[in-house]
N, C-alpha and C. Protein backbone atom coordinates (compact mmCIF):
# COMPACT_ATOMS: atom_id res chain seq x y z
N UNK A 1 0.82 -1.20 0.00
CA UNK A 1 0.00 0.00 0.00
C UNK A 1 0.87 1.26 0.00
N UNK A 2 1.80 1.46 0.77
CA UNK A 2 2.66 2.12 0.78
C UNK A 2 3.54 2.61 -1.10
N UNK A 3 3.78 1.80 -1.55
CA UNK A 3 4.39 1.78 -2.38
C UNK A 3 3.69 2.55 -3.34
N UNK A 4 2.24 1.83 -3.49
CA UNK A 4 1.57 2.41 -4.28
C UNK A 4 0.86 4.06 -3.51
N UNK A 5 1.26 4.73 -2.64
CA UNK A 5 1.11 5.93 -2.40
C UNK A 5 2.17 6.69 -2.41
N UNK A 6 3.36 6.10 -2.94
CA UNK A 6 4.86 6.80 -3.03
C UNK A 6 4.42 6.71 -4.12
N UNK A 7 4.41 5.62 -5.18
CA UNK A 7 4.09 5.91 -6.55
C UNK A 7 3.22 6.73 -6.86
N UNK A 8 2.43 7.43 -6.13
CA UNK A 8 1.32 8.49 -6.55
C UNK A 8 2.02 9.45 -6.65
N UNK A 9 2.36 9.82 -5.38
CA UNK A 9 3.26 10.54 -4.93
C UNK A 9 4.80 11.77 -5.56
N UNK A 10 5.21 10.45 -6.02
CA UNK A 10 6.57 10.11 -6.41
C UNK A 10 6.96 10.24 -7.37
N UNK A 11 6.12 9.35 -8.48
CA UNK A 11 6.74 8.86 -9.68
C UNK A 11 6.25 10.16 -10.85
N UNK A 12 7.50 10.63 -11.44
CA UNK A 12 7.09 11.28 -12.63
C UNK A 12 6.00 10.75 -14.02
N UNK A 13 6.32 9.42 -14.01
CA UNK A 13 5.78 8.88 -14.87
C UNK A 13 3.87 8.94 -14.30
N UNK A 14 3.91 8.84 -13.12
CA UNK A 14 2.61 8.65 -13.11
C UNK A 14 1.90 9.82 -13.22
N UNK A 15 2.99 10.91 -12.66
CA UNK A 15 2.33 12.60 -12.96
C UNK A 15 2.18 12.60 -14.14
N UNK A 16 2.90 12.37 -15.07
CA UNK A 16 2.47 12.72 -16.67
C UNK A 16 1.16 12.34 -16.82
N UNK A 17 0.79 11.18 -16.82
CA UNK A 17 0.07 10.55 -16.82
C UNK A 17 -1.70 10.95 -16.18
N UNK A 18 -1.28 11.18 -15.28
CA UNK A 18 -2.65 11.85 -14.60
C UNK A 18 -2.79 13.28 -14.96
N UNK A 19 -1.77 14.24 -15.60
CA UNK A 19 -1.77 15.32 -16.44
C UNK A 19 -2.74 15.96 -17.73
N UNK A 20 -2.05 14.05 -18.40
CA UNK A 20 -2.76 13.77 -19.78
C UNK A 20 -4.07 13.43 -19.53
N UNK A 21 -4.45 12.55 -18.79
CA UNK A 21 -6.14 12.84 -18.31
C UNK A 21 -6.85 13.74 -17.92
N UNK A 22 -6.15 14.64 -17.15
CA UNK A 22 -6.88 15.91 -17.38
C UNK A 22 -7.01 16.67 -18.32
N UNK A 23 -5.63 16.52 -18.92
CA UNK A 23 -5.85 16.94 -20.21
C UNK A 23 -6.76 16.83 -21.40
N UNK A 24 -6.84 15.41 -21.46
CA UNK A 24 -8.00 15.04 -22.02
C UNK A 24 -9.31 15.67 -21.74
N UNK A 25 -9.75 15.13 -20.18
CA UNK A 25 -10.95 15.26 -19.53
C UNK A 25 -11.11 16.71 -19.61
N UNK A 26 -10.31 17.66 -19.77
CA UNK A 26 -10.25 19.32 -19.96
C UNK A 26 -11.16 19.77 -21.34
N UNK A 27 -10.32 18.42 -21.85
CA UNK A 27 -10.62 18.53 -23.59
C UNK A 27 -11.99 18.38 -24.21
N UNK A 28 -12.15 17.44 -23.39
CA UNK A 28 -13.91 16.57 -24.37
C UNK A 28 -15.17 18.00 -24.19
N UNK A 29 -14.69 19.18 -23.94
CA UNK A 29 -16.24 19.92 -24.18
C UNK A 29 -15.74 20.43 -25.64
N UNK A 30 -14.71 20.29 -26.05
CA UNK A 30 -13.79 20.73 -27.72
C UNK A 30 -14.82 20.04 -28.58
N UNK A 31 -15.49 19.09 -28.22
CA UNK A 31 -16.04 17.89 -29.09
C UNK A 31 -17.19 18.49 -29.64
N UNK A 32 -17.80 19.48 -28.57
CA UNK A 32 -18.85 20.17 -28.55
C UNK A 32 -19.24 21.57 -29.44
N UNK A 33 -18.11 22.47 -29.38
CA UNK A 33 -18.17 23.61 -29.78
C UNK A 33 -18.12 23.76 -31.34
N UNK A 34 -18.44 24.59 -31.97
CA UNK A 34 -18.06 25.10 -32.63
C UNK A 34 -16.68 26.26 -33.17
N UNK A 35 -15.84 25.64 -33.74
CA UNK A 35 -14.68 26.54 -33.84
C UNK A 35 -15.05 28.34 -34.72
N UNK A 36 -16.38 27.57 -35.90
CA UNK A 36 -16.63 28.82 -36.55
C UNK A 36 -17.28 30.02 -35.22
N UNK A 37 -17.78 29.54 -34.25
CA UNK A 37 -18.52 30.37 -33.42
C UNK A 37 -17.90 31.11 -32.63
N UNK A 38 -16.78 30.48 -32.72
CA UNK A 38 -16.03 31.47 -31.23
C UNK A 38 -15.73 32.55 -31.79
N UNK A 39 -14.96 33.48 -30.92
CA UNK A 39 -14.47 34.58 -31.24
C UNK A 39 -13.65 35.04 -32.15
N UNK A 40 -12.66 34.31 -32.41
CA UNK A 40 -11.36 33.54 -33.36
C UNK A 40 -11.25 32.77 -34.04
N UNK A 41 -12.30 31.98 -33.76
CA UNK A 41 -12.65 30.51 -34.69
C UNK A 41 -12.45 30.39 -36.03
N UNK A 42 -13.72 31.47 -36.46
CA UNK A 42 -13.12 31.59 -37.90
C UNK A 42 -11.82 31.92 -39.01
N UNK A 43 -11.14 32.97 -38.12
CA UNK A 43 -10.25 33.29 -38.56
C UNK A 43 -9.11 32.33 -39.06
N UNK A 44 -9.37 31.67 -38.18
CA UNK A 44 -8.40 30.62 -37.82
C UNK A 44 -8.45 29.18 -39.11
N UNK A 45 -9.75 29.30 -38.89
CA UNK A 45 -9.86 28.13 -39.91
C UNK A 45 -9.73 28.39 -41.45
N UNK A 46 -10.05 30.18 -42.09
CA UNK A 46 -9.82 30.50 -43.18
C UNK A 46 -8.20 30.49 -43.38
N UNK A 47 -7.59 30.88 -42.00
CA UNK A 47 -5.91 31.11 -42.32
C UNK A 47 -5.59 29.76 -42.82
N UNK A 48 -6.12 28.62 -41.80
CA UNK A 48 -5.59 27.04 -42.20
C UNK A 48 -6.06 26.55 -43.54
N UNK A 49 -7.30 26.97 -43.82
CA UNK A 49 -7.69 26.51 -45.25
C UNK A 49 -6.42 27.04 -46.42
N UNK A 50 -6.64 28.37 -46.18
CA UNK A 50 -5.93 29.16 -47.36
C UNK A 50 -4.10 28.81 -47.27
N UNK A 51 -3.62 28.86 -46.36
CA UNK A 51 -1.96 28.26 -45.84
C UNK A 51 -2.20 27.13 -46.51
N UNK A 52 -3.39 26.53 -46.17
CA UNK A 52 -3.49 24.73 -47.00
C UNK A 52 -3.30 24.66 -48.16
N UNK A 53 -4.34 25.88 -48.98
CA UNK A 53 -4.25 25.64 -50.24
C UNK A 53 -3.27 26.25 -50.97
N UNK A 54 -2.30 27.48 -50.52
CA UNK A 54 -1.01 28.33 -50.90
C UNK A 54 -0.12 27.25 -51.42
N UNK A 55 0.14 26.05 -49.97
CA UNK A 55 1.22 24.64 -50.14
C UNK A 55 0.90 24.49 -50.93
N UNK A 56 -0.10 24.27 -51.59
CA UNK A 56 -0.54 23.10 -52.19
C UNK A 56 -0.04 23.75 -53.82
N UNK A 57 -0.27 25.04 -53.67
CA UNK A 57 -0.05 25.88 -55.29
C UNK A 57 1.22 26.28 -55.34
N UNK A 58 2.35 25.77 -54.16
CA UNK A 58 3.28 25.87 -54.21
C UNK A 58 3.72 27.34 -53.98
N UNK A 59 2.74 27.98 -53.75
CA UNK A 59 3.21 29.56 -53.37
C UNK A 59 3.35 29.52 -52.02
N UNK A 60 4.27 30.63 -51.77
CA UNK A 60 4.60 31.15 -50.41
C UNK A 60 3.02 31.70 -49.40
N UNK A 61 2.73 30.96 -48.07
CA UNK A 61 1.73 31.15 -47.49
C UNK A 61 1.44 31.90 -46.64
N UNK A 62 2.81 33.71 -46.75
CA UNK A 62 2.72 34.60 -46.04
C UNK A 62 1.84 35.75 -46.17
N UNK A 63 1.90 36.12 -47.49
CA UNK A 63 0.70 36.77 -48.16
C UNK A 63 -0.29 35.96 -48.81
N UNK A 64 -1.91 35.62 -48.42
CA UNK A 64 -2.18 34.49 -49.15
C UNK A 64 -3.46 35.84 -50.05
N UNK A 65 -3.33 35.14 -51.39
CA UNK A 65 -3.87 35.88 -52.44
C UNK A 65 -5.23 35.32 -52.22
N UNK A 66 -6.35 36.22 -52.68
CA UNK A 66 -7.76 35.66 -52.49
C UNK A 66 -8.37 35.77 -51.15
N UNK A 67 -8.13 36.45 -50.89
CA UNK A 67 -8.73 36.82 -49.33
C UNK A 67 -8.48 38.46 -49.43
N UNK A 68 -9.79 39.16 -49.14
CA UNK A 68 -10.03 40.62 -48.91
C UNK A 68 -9.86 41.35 -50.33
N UNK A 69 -10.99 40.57 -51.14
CA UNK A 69 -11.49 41.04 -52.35
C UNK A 69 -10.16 40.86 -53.38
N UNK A 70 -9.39 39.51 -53.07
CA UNK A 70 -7.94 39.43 -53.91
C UNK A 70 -7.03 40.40 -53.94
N UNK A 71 -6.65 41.30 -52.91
CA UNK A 71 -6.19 41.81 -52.91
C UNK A 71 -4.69 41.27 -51.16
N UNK A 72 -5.52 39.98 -51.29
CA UNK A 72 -4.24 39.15 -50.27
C UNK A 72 -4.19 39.75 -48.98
N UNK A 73 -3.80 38.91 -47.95
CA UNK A 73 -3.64 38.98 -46.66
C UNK A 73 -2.72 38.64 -46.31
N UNK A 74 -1.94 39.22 -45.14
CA UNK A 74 -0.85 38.69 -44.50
C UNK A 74 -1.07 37.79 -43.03
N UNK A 75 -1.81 36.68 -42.93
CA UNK A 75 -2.49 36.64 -41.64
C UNK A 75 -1.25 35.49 -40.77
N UNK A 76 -0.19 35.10 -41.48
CA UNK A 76 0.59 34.22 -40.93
C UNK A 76 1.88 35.10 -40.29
N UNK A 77 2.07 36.35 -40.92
CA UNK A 77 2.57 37.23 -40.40
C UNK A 77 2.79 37.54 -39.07
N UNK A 78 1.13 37.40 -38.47
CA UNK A 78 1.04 37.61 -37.14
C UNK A 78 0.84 36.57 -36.25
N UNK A 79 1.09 35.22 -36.45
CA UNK A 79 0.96 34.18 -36.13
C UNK A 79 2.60 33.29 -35.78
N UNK A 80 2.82 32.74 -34.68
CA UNK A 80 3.92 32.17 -34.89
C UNK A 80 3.78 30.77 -35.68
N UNK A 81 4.64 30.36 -36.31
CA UNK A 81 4.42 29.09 -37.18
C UNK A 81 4.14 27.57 -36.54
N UNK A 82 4.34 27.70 -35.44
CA UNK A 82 3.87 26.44 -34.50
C UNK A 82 2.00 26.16 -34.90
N UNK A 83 1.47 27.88 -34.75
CA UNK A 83 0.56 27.56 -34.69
C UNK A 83 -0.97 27.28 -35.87
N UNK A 84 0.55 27.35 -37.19
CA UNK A 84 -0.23 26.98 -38.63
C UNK A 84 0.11 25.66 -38.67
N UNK A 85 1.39 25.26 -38.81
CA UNK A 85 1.89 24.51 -39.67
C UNK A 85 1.47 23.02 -39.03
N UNK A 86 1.49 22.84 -37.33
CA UNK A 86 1.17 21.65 -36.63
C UNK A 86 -0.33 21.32 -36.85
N UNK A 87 -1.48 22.10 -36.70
CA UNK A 87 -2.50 21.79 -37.45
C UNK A 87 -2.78 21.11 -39.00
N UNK A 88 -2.07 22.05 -39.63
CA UNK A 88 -2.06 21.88 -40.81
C UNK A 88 -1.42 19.94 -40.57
N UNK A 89 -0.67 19.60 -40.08
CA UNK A 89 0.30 18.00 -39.60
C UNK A 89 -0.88 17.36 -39.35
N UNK A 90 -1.43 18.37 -38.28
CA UNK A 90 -2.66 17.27 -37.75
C UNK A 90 -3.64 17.07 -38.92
N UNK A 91 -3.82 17.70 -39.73
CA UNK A 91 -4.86 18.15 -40.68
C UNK A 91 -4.97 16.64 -41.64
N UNK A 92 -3.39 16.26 -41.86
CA UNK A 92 -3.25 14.95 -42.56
C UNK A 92 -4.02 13.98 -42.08
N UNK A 93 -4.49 13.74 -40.68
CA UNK A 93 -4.70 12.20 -40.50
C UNK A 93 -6.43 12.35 -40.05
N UNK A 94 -6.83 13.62 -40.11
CA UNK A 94 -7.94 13.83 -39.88
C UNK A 94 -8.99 14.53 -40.89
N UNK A 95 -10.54 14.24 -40.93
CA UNK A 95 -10.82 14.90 -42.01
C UNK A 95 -11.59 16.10 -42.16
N UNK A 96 -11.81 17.08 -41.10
CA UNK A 96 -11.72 18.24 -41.31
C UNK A 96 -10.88 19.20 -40.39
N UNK A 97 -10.72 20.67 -41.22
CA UNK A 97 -9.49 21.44 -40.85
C UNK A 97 -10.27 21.75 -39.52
N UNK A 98 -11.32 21.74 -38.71
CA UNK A 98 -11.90 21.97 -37.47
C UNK A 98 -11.55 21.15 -36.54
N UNK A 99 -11.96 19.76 -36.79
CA UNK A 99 -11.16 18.84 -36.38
C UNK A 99 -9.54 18.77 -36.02
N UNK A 100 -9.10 19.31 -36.82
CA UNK A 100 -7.42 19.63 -36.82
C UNK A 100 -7.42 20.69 -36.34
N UNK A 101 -8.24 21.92 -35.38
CA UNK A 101 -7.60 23.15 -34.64
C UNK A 101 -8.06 21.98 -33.44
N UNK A 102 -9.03 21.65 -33.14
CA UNK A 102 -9.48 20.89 -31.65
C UNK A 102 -8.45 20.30 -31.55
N UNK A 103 -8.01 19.11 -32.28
CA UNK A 103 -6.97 18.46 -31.44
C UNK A 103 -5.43 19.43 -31.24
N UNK A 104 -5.83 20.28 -31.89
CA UNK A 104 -4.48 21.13 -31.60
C UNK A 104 -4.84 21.84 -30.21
N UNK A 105 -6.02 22.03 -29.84
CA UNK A 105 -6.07 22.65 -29.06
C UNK A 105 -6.13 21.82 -27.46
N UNK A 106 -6.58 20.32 -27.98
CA UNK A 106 -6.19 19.58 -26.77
C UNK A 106 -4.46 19.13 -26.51
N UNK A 107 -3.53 19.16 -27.28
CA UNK A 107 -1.96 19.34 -27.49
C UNK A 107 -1.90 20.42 -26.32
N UNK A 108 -2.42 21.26 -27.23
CA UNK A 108 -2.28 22.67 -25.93
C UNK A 108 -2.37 22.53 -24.58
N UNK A 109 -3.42 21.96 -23.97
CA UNK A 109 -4.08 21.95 -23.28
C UNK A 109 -2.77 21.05 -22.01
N UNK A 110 -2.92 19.63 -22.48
CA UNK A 110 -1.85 19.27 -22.26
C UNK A 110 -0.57 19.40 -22.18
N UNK A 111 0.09 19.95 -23.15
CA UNK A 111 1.22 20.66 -22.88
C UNK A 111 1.57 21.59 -22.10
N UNK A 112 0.45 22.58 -21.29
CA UNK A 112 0.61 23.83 -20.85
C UNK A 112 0.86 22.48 -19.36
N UNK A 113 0.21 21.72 -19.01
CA UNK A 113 0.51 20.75 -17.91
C UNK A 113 1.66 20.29 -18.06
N UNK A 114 2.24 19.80 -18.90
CA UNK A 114 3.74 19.18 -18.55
C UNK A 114 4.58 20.57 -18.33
N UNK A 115 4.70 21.26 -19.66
CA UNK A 115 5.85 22.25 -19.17
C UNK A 115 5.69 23.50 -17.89
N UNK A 116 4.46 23.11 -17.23
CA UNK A 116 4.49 23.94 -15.58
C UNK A 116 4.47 23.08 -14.94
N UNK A 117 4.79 21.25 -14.53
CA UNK A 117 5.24 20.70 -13.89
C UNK A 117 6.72 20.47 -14.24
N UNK A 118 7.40 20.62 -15.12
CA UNK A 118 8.77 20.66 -15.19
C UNK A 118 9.05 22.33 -14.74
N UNK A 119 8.80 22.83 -14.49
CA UNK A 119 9.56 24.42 -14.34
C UNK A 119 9.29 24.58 -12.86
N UNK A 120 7.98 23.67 -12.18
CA UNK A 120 7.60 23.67 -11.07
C UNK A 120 8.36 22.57 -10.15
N UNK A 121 8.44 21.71 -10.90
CA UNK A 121 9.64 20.49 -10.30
C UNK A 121 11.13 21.50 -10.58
N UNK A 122 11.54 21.96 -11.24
CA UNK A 122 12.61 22.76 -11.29
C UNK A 122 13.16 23.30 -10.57
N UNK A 123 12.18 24.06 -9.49
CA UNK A 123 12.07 25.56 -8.78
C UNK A 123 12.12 24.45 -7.58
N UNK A 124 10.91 24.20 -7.19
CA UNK A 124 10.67 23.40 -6.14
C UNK A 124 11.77 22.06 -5.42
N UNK A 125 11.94 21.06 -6.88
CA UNK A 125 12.38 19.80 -6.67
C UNK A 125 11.56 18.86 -5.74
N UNK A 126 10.32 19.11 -5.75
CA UNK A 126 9.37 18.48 -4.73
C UNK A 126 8.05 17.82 -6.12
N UNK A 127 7.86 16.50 -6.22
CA UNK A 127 7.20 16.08 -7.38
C UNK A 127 5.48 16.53 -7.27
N UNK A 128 5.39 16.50 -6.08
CA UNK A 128 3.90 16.93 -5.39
C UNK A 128 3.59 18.29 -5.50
N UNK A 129 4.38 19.02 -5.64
CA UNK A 129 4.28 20.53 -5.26
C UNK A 129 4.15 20.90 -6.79
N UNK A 130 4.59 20.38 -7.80
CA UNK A 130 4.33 20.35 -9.16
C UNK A 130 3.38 19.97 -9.66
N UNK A 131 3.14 18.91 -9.47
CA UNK A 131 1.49 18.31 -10.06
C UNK A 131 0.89 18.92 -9.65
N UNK A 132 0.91 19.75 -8.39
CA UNK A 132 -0.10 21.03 -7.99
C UNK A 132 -0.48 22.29 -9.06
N UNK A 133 0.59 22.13 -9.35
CA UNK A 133 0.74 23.50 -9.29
C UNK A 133 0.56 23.17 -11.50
N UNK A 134 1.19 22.39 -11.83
CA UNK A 134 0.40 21.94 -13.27
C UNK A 134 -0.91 21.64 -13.32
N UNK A 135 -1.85 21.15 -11.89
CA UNK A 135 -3.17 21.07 -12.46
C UNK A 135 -3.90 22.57 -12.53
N UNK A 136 -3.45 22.96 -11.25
CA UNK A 136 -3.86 24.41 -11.30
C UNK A 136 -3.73 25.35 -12.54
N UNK A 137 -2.76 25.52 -13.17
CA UNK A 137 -2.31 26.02 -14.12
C UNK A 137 -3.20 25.27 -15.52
N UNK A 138 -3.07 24.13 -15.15
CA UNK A 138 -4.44 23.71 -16.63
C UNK A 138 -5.57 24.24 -16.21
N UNK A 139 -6.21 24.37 -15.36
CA UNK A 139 -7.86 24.54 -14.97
C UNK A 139 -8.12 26.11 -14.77
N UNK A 140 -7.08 26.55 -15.15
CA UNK A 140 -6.99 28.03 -15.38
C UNK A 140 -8.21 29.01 -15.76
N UNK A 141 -9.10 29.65 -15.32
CA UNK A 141 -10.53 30.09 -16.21
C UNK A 141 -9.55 31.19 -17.48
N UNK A 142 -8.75 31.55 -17.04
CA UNK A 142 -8.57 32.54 -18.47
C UNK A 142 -8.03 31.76 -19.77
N UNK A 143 -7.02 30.97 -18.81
CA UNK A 143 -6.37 29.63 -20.18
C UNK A 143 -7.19 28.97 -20.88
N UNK A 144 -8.63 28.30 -19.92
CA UNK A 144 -9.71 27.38 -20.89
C UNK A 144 -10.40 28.15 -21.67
N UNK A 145 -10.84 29.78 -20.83
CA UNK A 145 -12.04 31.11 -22.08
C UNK A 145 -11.03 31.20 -23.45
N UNK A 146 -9.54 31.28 -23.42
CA UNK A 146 -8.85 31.15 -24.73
C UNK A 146 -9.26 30.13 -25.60
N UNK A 147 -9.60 28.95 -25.17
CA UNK A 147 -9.54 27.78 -25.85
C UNK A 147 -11.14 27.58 -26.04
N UNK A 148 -11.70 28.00 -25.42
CA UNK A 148 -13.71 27.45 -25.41
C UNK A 148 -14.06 28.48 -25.53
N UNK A 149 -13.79 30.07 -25.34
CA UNK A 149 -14.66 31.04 -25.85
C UNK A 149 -14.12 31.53 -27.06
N UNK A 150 -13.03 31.92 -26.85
CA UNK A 150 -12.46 33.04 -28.07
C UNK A 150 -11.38 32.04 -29.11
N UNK A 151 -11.20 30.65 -28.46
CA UNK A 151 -10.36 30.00 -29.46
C UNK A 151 -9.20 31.46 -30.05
N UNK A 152 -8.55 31.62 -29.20
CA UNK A 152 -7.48 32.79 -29.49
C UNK A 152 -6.38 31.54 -29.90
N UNK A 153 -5.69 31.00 -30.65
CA UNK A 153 -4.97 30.00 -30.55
C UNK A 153 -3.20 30.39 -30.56
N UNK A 154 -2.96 31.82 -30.44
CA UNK A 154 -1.50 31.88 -30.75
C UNK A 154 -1.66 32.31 -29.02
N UNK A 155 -2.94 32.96 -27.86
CA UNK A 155 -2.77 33.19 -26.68
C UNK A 155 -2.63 31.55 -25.93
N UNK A 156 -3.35 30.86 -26.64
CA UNK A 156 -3.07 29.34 -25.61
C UNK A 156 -2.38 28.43 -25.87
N UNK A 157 -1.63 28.98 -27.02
CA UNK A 157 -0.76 28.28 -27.19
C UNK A 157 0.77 28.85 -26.69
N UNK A 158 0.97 30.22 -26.44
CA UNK A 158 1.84 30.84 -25.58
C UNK A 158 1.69 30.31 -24.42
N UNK A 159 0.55 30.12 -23.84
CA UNK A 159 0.55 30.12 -22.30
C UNK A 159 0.85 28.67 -22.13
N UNK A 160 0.58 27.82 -23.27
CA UNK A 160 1.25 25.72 -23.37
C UNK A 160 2.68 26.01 -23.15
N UNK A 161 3.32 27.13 -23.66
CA UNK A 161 4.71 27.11 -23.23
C UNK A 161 5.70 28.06 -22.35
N UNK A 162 4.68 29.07 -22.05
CA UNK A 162 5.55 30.37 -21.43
C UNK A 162 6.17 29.32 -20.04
N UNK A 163 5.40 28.49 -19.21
CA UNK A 163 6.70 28.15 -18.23
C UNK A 163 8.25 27.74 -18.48
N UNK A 164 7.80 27.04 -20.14
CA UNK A 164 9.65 26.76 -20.34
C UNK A 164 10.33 28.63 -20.56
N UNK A 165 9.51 29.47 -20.51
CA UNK A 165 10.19 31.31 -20.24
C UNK A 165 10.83 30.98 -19.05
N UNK A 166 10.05 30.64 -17.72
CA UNK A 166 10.77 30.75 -16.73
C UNK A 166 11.33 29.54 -16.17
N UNK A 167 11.73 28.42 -16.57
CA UNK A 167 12.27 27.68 -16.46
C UNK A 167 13.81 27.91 -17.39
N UNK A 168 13.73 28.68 -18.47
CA UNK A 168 14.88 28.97 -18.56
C UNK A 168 15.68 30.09 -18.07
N UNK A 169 15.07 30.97 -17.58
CA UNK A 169 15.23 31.97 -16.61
C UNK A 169 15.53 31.68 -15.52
N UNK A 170 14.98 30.67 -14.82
CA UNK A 170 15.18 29.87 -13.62
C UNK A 170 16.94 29.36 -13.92
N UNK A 171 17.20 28.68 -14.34
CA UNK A 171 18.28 28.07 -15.12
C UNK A 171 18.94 28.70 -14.74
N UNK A 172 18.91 29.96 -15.75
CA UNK A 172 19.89 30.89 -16.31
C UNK A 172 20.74 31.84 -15.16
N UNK A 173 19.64 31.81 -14.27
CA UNK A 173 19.95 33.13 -13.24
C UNK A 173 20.03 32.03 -11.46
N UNK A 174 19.38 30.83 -11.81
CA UNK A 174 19.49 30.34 -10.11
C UNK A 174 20.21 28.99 -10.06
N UNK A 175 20.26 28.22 -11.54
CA UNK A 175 20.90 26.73 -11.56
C UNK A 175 22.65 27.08 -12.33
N UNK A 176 22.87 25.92 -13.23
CA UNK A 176 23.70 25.99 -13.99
C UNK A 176 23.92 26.28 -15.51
N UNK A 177 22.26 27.52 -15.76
CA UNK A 177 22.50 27.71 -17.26
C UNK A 177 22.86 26.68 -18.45
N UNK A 178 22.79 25.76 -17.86
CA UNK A 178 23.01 24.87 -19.53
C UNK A 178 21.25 24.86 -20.34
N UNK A 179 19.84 25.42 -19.14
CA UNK A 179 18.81 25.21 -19.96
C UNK A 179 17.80 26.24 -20.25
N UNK A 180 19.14 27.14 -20.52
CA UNK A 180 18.46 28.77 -20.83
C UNK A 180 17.77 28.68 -22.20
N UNK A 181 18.42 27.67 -23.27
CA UNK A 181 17.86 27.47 -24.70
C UNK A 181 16.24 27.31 -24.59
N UNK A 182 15.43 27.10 -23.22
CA UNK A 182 14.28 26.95 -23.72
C UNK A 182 13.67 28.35 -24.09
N UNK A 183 14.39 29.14 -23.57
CA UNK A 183 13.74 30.76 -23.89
C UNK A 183 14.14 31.26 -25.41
N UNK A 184 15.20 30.30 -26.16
CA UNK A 184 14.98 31.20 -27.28
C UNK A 184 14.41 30.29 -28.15
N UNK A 185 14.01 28.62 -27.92
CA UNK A 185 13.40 27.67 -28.34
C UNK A 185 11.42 28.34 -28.42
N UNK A 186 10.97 28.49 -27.32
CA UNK A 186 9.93 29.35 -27.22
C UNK A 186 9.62 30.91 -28.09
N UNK A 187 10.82 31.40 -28.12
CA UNK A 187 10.69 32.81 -28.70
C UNK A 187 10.49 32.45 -30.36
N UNK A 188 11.52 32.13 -30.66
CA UNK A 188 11.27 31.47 -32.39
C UNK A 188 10.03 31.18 -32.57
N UNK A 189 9.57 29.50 -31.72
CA UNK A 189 8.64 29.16 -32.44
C UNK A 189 7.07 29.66 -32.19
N UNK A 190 7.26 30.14 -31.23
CA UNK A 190 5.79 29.66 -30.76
C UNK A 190 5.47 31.80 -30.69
N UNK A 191 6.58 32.66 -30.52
CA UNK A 191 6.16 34.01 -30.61
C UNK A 191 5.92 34.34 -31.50
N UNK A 192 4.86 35.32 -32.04
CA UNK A 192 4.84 35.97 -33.80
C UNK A 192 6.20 36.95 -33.53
């Protein structure tokens, strides 16, 4: 009995794990919504259509032509590329581009849980004090209104990674700096 309450406890592997279920379990009202409805929704799904179809014409998908009376848009411009191009990945194995922002947005969801239990295990070094502090940080009301009201997807998808900000900050300024790279790993991809 014991063992198995150290393993609750204890084990990283099992934190991931009970992370990703929330993660999930965070996820399943995604199943529900409408992406065209939200606040952002749409936008989002014309950028992924049109980026879709740019690849596809082999043109560059920064200005995409045919949008705003053909006179082209720059909408990837303001977007970091994490948050076209991995949809667009997901987009392959699934069959609509709506379908492919949801599960991007349960990625998110999940991810914002691992990388604030690693920055929280970081700081802390206490495995409990992390899973705290990652569930908290998923069940967030402003983090989920990004994702279920306004589908803002470049704000929740910043906030899936801003702890590796201070985990490399943490690093940089209180450990041994060898894992300051997550701050310019974050800045590239995931900042416009």
């Amino acid at each position: 009995m014991q063992k198995i309450i150290w393993q609750i406890k204890e084990n990283k592997k099992v934190h991931y794990i009970f992370i990703i279920i929330i993660g999930v379990l965070l996820s399943l009202g995604l199943l529900n919504i409408q992406i065209r409805d939200t606040h952002d929704g749409f936008l989002h799904l014309i950028r992924l259509i049109k980026t879709d179809e740019m690849l596809k014409l082999g043109e560059s998908p920064i200005i995409m032509s045919g949008i705003c009376n053909g006179a082209g848009y720059a909408m990837n411009l303001f977007y970091p590329p994490l948050t076209t191009y991995l949809p667009l990945l997901i987009k392959m194995f699934v069959p609509t581009y709506a379908m492919a922002l949801k599960l991007f947005g349960v990625l998110c969801i999940i991810t914002s849980g691992i990388t604030m239990y690693q920055f929280a295990f970081q700081v802390t070094k206490k495995r409990n004090i992390a899973f705290w502090a990652a569930f908290i940080y998923m069940i967030a009301p402003y983090k989920l209104a990004n994702v279920y009201k306004r589908y803002a997807i470049g704000e929740f998808m910043g906030l899936a990674f801003i702890p590796w900000v201070f985990l490399g900050l943490h690093n940089l300024l209180k450990e041994d700096g060898k894992k300051h790279y997550f701050i310019a790993i974050r800045s590239y991809w995931i900042d416009a």
